[in-house]
C-alpha atoms as a PDB file:
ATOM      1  CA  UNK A   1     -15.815  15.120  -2.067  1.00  0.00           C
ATOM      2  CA  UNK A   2     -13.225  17.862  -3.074  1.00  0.00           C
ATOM      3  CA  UNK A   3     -10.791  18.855  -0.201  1.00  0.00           C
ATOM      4  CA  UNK A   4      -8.520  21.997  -0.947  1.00  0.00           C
ATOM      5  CA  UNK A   5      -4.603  21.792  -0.666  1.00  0.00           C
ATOM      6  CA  UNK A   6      -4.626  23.411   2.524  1.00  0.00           C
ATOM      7  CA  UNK A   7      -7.382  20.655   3.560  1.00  0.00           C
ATOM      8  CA  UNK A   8      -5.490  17.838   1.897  1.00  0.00           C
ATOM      9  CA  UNK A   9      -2.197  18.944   3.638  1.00  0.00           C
ATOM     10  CA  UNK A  10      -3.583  19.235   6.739  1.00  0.00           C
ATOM     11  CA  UNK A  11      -5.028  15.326   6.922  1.00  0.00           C
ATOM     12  CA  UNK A  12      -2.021  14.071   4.835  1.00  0.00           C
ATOM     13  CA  UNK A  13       0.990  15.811   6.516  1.00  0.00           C
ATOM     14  CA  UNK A  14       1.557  12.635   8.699  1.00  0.00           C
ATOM     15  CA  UNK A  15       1.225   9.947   6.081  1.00  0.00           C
ATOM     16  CA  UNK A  16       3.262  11.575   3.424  1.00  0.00           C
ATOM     17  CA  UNK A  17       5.978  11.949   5.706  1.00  0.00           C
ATOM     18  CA  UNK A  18       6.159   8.602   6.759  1.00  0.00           C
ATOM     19  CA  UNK A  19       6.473   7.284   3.462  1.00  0.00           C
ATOM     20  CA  UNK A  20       9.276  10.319   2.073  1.00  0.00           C
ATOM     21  CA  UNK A  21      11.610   9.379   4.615  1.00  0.00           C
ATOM     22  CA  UNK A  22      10.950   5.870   6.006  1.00  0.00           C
ATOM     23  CA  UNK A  23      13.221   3.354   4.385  1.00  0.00           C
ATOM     24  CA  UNK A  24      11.760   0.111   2.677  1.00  0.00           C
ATOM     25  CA  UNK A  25      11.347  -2.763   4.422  1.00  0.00           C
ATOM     26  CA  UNK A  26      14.056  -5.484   3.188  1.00  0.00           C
ATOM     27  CA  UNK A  27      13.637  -8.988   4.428  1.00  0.00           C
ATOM     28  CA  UNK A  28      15.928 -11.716   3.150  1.00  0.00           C
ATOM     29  CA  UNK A  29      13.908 -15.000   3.577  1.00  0.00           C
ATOM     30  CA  UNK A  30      10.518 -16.305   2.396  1.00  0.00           C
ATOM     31  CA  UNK A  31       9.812 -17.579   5.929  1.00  0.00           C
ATOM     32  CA  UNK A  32       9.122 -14.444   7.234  1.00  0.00           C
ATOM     33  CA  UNK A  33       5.773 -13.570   8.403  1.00  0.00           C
ATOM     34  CA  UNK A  34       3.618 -11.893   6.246  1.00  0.00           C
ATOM     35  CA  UNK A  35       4.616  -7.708   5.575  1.00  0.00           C
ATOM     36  CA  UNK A  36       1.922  -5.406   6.186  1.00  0.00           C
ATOM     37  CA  UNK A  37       0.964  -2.006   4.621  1.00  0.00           C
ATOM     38  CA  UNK A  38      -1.031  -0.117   6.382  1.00  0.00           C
ATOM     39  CA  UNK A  39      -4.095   2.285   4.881  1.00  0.00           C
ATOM     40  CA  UNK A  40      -4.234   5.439   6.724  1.00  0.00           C
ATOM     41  CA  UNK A  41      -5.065   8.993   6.129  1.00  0.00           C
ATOM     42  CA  UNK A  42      -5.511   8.347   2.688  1.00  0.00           C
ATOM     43  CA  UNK A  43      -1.919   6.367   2.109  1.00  0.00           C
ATOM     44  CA  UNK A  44       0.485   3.909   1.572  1.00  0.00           C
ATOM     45  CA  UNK A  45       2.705   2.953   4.911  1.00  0.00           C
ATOM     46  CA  UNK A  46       5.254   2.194   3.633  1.00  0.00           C
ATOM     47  CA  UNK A  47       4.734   3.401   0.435  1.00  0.00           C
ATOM     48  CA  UNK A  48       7.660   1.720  -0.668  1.00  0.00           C
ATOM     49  CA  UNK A  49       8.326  -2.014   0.407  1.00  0.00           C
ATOM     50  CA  UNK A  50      11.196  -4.346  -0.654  1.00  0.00           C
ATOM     51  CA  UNK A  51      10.358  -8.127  -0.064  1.00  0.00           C
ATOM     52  CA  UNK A  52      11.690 -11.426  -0.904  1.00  0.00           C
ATOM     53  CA  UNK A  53      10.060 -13.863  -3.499  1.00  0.00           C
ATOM     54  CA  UNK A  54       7.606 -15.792  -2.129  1.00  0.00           C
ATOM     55  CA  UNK A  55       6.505 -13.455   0.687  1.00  0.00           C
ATOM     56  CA  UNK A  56       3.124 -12.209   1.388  1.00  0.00           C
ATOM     57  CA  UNK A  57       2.036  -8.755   1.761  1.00  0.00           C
ATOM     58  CA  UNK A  58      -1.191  -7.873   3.619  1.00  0.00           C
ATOM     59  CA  UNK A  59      -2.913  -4.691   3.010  1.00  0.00           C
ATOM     60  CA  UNK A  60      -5.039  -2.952   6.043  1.00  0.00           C
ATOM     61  CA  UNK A  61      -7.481  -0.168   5.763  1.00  0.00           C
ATOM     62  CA  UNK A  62      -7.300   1.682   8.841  1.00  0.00           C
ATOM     63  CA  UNK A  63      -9.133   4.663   7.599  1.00  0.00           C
ATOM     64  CA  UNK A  64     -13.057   5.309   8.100  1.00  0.00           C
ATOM     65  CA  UNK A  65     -13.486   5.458   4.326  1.00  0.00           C
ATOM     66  CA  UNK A  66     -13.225   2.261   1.956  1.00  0.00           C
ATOM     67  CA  UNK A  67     -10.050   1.917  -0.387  1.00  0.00           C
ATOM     68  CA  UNK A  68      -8.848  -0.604  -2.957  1.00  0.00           C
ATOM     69  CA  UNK A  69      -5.685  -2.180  -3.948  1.00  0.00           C
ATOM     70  CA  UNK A  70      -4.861  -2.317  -7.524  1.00  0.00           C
ATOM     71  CA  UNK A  71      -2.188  -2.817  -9.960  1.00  0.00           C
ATOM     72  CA  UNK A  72      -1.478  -0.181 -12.430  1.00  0.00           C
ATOM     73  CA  UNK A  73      -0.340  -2.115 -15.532  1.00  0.00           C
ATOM     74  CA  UNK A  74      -2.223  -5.058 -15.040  1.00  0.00           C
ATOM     75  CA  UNK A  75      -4.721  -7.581 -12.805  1.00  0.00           C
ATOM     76  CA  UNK A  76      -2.130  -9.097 -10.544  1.00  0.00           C
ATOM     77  CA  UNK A  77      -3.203  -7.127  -8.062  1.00  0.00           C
ATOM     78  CA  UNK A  78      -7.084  -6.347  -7.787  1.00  0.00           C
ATOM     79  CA  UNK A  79      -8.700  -6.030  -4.343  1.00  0.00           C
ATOM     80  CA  UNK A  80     -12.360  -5.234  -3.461  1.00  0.00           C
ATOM     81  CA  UNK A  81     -13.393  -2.242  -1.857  1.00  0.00           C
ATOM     82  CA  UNK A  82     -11.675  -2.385   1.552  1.00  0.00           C
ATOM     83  CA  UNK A  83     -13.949  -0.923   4.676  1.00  0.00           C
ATOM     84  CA  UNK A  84     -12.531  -0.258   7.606  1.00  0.00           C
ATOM     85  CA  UNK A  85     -10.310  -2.750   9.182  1.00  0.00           C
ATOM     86  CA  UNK A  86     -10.604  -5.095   6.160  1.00  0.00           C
ATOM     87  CA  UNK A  87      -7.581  -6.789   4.827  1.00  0.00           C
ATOM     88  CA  UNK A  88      -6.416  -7.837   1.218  1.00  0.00           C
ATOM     89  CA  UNK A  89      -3.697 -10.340   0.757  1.00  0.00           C
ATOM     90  CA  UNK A  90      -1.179 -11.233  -1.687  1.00  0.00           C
ATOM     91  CA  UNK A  91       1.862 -13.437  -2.147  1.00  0.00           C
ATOM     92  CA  UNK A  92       4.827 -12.126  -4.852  1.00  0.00           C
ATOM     93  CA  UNK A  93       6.100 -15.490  -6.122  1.00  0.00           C
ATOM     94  CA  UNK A  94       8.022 -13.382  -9.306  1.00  0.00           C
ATOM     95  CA  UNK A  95      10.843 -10.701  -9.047  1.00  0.00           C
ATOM     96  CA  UNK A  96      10.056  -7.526  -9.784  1.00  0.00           C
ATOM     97  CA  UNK A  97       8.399  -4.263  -9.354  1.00  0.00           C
ATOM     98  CA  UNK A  98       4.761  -4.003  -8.488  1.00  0.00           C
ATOM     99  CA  UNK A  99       3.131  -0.672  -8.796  1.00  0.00           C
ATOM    100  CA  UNK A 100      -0.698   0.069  -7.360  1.00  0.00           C
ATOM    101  CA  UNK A 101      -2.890   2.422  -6.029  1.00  0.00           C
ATOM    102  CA  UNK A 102      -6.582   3.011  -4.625  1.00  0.00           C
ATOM    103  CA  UNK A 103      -9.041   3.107  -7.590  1.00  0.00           C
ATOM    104  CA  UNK A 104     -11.571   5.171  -5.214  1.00  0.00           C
ATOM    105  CA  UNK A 105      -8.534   7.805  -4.513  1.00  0.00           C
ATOM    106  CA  UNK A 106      -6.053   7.451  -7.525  1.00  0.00           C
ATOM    107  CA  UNK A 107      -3.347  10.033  -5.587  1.00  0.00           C
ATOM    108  CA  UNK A 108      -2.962   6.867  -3.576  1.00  0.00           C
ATOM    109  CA  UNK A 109      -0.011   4.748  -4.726  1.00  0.00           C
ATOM    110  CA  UNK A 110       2.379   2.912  -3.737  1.00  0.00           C
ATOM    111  CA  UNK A 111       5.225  -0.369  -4.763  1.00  0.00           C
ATOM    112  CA  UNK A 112       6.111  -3.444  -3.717  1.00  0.00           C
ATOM    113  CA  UNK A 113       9.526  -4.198  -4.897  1.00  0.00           C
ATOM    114  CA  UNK A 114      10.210  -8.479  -4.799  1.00  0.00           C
ATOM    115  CA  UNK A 115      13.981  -9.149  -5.057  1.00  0.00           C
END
């Protein structure tokens, strides 16, 4: 389906300003519960997350249209299609910087950054 910018504006707005000006997430420990980023209005919240080694991140589609959760330089991260309410989780046992995005709606990306 093709939306125009003043479309795609309109049903963004809200998502795209949560994740310009919400900071990361930073937790210190690996006994933290699991983080969650949420799927809404076709986005990342937050689209930017900063976790410890060892935590787990759960993703949560709370849009009515299915999304997926993959990496964009490799398999590490690969989820199915996600329908509504569906979850996809994953623990970062290595340091670094994880980029993804939806494969159904590539504009969709986000980062996991594991310190």
């Amino acid at each position: 389906m093709f939306y125009s910018l003043k479309h795609w504006r309109q049903r963004h707005f809200a998502a795209l300003l949560m994740s310009l000006f919400a900071a990361p997430a930073v937790f210190a420990g690996t006994n933290e519960a699991a983080q969650t980023v949420t799927i809404s209005n076709y986005a990342f919240a937050p689209n930017t997350l900063t976790i410890a080694a060892g935590s787990k991140v759960v993703w949560v589609n709370r849009d009515d249209d299915p999304h997926t959760v993959k990496s964009t330089t490799d398999d590490v991260l690969k989820s199915p299609a996600l329908d509504t309410n569906d979850q996809f989780a994953f623990t970062f046992t290595k340091p670094g910087t994880y980029r993804y995005f939806c494969t159904l709606h590539p504009h969709m990306q986000g980062e996991i950054i594991v310190r």
